[in-house]
N, C-alpha and C. Protein backbone atom coordinates (compact mmCIF):
# COMPACT_ATOMS: atom_id res chain seq x y z
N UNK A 1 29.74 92.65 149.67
CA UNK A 1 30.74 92.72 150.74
C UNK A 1 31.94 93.51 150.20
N UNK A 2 32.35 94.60 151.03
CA UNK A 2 33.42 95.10 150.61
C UNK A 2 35.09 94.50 151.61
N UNK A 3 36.16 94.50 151.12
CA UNK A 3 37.13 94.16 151.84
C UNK A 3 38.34 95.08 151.65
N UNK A 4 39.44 95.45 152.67
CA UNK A 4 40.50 96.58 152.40
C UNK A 4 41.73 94.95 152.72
N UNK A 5 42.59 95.88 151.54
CA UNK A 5 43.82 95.06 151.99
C UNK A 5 43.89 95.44 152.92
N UNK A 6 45.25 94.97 153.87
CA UNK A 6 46.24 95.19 155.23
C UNK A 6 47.88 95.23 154.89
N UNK A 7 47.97 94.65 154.00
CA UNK A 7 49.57 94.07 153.61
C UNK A 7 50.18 95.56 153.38
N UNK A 8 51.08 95.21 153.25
CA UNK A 8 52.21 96.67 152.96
C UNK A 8 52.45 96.68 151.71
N UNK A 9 52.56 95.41 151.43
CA UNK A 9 53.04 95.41 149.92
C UNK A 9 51.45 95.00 149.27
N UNK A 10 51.76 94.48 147.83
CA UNK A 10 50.78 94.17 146.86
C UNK A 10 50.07 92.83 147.52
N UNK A 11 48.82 92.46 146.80
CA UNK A 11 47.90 91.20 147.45
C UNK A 11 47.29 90.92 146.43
N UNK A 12 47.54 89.56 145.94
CA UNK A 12 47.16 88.90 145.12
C UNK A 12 46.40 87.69 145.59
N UNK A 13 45.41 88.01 145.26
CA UNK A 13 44.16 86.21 145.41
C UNK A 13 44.00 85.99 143.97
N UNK A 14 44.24 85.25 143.83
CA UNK A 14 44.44 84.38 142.46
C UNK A 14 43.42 83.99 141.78
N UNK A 15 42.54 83.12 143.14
CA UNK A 15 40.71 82.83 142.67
C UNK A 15 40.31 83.68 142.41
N UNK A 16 40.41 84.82 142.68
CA UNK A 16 39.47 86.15 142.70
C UNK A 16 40.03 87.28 141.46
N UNK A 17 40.80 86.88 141.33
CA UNK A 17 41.51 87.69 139.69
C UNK A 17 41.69 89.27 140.22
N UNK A 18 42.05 89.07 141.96
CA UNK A 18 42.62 90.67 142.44
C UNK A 18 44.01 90.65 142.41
N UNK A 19 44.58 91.88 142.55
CA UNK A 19 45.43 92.43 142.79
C UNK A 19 45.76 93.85 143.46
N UNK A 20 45.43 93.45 144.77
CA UNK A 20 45.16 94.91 145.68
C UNK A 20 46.33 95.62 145.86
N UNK A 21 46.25 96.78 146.04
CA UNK A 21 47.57 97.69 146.20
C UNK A 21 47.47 97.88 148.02
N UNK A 22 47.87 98.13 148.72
CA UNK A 22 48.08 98.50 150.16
C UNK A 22 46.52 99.24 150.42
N UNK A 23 45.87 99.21 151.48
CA UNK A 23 44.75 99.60 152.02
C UNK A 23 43.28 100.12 150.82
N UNK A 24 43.70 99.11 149.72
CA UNK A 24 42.69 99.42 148.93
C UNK A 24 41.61 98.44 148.99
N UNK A 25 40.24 99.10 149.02
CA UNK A 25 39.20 98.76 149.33
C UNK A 25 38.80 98.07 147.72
N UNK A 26 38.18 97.17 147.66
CA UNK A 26 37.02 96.68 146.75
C UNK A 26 36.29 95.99 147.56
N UNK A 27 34.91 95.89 146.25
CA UNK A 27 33.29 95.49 145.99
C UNK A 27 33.69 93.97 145.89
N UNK A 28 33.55 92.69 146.08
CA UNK A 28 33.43 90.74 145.97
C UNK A 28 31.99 90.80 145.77
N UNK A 29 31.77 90.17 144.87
CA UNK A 29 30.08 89.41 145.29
C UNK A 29 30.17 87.93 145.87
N UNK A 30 31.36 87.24 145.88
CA UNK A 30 31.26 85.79 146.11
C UNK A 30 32.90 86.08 147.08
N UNK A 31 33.17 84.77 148.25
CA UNK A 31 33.94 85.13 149.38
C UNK A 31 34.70 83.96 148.35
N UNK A 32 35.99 83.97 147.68
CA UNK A 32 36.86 82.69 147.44
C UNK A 32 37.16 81.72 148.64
N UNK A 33 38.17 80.95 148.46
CA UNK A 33 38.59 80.33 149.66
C UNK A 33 39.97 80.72 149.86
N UNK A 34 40.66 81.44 148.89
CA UNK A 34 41.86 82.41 149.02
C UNK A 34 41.57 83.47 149.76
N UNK A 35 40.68 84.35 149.51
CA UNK A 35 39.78 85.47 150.56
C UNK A 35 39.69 84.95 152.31
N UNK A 36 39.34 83.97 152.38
CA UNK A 36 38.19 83.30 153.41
C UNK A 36 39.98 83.18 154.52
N UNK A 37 41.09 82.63 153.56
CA UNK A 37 42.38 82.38 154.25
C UNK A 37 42.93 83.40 154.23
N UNK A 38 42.66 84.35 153.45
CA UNK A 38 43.72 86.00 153.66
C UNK A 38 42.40 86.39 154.60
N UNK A 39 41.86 86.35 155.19
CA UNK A 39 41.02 86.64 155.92
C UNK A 39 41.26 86.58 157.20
N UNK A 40 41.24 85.27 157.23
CA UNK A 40 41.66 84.32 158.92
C UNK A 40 43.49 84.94 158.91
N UNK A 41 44.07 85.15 158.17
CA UNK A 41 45.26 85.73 158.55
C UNK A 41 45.51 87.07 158.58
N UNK A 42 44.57 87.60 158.88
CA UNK A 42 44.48 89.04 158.92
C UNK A 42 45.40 89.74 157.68
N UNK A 43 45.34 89.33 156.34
CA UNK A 43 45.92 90.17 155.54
C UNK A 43 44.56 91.28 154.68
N UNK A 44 43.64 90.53 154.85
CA UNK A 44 42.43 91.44 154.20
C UNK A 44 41.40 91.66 155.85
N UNK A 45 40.76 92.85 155.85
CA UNK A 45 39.68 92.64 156.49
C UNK A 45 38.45 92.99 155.68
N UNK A 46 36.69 92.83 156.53
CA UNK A 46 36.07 93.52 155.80
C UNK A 46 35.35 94.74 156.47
N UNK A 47 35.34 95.38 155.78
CA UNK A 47 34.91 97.03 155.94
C UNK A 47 33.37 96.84 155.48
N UNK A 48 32.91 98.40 156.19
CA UNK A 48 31.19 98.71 155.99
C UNK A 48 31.17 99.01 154.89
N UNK A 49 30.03 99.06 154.04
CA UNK A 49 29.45 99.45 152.71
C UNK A 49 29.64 100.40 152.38
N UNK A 50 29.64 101.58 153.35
CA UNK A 50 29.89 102.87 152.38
C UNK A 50 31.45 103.21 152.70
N UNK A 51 32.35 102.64 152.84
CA UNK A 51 33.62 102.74 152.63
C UNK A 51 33.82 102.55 151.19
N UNK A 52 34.85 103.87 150.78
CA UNK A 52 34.68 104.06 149.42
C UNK A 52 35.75 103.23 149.10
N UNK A 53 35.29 102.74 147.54
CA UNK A 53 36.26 102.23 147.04
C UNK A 53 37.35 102.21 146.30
N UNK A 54 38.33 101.61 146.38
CA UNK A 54 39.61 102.32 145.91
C UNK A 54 40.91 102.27 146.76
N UNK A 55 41.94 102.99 146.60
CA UNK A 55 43.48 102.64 146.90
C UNK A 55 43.32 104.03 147.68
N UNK A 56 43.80 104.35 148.77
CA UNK A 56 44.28 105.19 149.95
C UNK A 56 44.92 106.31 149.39
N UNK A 57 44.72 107.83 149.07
CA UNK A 57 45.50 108.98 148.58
C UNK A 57 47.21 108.42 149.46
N UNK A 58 48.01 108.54 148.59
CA UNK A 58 49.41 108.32 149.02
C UNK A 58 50.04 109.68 149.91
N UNK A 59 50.31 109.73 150.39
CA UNK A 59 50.86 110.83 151.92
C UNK A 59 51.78 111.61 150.86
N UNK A 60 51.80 113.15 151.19
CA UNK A 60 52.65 113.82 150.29
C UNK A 60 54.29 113.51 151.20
N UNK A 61 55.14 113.29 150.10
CA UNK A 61 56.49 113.51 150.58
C UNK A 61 57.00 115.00 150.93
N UNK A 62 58.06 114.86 151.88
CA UNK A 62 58.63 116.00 152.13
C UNK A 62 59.49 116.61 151.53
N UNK A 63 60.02 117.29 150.41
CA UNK A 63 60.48 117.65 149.65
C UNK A 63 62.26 117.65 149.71
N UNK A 64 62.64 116.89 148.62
CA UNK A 64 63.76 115.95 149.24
C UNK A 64 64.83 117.11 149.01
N UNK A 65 65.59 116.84 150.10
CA UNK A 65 67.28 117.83 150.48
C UNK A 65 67.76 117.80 148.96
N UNK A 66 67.98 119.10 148.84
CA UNK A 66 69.27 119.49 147.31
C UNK A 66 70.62 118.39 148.06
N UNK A 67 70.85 117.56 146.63
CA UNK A 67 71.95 116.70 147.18
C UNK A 67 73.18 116.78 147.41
N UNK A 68 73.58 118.16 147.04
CA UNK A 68 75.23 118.20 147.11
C UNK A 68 75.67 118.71 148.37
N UNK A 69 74.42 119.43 148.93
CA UNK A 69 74.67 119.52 150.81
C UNK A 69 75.13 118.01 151.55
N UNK A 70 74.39 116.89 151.05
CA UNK A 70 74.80 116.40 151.72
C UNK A 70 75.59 115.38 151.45
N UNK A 71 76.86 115.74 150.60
CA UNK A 71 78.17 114.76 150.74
C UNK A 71 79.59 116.07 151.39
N UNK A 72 78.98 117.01 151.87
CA UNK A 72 79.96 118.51 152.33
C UNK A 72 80.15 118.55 153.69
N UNK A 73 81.59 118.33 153.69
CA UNK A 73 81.65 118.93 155.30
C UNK A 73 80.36 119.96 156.12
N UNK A 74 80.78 120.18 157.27
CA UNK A 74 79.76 120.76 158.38
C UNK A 74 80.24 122.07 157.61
N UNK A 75 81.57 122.67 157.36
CA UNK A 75 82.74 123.98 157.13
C UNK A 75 81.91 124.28 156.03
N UNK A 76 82.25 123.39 154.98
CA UNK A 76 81.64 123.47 153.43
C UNK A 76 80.45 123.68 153.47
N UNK A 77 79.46 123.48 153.84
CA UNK A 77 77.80 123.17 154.31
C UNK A 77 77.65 124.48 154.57
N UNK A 78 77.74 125.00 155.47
CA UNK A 78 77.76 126.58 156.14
C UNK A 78 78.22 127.05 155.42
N UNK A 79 79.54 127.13 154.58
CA UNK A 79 79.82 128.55 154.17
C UNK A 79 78.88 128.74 152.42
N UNK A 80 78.70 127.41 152.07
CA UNK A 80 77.50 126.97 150.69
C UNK A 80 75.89 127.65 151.34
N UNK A 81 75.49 127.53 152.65
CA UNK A 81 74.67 128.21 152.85
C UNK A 81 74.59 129.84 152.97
N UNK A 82 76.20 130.11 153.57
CA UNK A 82 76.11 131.56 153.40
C UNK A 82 76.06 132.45 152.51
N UNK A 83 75.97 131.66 150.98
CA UNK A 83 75.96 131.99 150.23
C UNK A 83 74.34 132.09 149.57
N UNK A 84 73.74 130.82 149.82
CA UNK A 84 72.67 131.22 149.72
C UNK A 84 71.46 131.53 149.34
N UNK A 85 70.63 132.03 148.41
CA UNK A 85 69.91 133.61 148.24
C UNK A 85 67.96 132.97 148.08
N UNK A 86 68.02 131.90 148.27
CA UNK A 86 66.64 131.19 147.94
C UNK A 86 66.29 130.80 149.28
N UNK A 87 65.50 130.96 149.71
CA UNK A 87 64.66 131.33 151.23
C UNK A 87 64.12 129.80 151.12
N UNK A 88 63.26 129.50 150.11
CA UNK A 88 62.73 128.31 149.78
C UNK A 88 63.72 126.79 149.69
N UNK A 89 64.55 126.87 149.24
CA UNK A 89 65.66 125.96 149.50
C UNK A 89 66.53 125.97 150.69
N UNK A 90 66.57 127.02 151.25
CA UNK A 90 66.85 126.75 152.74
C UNK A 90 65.51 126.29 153.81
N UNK A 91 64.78 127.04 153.67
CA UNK A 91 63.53 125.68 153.74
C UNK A 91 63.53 124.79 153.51
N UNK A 92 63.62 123.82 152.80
CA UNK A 92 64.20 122.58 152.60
C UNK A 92 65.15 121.78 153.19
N UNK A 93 66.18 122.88 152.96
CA UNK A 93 67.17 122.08 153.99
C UNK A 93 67.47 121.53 155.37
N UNK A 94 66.57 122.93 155.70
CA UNK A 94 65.95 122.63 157.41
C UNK A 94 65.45 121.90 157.99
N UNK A 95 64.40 121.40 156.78
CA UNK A 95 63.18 120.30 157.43
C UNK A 95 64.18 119.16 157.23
N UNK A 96 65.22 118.78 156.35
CA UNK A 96 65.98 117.18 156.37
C UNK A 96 67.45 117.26 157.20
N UNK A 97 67.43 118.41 156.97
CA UNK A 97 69.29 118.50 157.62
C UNK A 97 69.39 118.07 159.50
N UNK A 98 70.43 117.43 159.89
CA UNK A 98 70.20 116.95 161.33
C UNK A 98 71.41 117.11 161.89
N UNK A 99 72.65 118.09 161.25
CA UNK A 99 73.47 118.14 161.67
C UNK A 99 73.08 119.75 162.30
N UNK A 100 73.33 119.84 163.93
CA UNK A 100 73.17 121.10 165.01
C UNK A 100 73.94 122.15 164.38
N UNK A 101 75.10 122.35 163.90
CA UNK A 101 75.60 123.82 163.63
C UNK A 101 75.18 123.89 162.36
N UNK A 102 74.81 123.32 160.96
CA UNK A 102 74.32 123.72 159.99
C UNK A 102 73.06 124.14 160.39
N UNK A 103 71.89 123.66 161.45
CA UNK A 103 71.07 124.03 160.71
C UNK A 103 71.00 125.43 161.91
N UNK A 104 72.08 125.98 162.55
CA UNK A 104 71.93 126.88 163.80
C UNK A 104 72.19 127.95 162.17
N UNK A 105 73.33 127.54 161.43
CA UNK A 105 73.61 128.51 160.06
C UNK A 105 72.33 128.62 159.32
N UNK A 106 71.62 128.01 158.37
CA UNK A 106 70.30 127.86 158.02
C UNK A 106 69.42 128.47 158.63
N UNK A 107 68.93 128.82 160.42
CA UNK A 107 67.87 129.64 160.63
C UNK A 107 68.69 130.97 160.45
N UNK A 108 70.13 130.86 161.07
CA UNK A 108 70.12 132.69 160.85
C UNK A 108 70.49 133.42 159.38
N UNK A 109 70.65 132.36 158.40
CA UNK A 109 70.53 132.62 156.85
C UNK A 109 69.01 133.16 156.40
N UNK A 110 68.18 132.28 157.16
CA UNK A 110 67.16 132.49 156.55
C UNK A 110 66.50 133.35 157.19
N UNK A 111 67.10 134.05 158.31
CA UNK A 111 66.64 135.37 158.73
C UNK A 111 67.05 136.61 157.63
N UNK A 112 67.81 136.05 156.76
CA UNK A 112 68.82 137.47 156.29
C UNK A 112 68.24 137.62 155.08
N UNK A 113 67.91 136.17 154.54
CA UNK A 113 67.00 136.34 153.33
C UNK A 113 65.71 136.80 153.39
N UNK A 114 65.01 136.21 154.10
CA UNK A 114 63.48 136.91 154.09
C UNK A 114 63.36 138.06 154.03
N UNK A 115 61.85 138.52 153.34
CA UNK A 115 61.54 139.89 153.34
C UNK A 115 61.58 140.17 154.78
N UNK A 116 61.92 141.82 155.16
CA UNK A 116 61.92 142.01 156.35
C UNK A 116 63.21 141.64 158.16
N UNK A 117 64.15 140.67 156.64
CA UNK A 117 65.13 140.14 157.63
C UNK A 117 65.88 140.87 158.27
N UNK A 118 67.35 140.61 158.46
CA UNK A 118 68.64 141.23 159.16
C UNK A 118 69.54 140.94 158.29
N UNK A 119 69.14 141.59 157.07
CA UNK A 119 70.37 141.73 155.87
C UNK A 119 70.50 143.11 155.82
């Protein structure tokens, strides 16, 4: 019988000498009575046989904002972008930044940088 955690966090059955990480699957040959109750409480379920076994590839993060953008005024922010010269780090900034006139500065920066821009 195979079983996947459910929990968010870590899962420990004690009888069973596991310690599951979040949606990780293992192999039991015998059901504990710690199992049988993380069971009935929906913290474990059990999965088909050829569900592989193992812990869930972790989701790539989004590549976190350079930090000194964000303790800078909106003024400061823009004119630190107009400066500039890495296409790739204004990329960055784009995908986290949520303030409307920085990132209106940011697309037309990063028009000026790219190959082919309006520099």
């Amino acid at each position: 019988m195979k079983i996947r955690s459910k929990r968010r966090g870590p899962l420990v059955i004690a009888d069973a000498k596991l310690r599951l990480r979040p949606g990780e699957v293992v192999r039991v040959t015998a059901v504990t009575p710690q199992m049988q109750g993380a069971l009935r409480r929906g913290l474990l379920e059990e999965v088909p046989e050829d569900t592989p076994v193992g812990a869930p590839e972790a989701p790539k993060a989004a590549p976190p904002a350079p930090a000194e953008y964000d303790r800078l005024s909106v003024a400061e922010t823009i004119e630190q972008v107009g400066e500039e010269t890495d296409a790739k780090k204004l990329e960055a900034l784009l995908l986290t930044e949520k303030r409307k006139t920085v990132i209106e500065a940011l697309k037309h920066r990063l028009q000026e940088v790219k190959p082919g821009g309006t520099h």
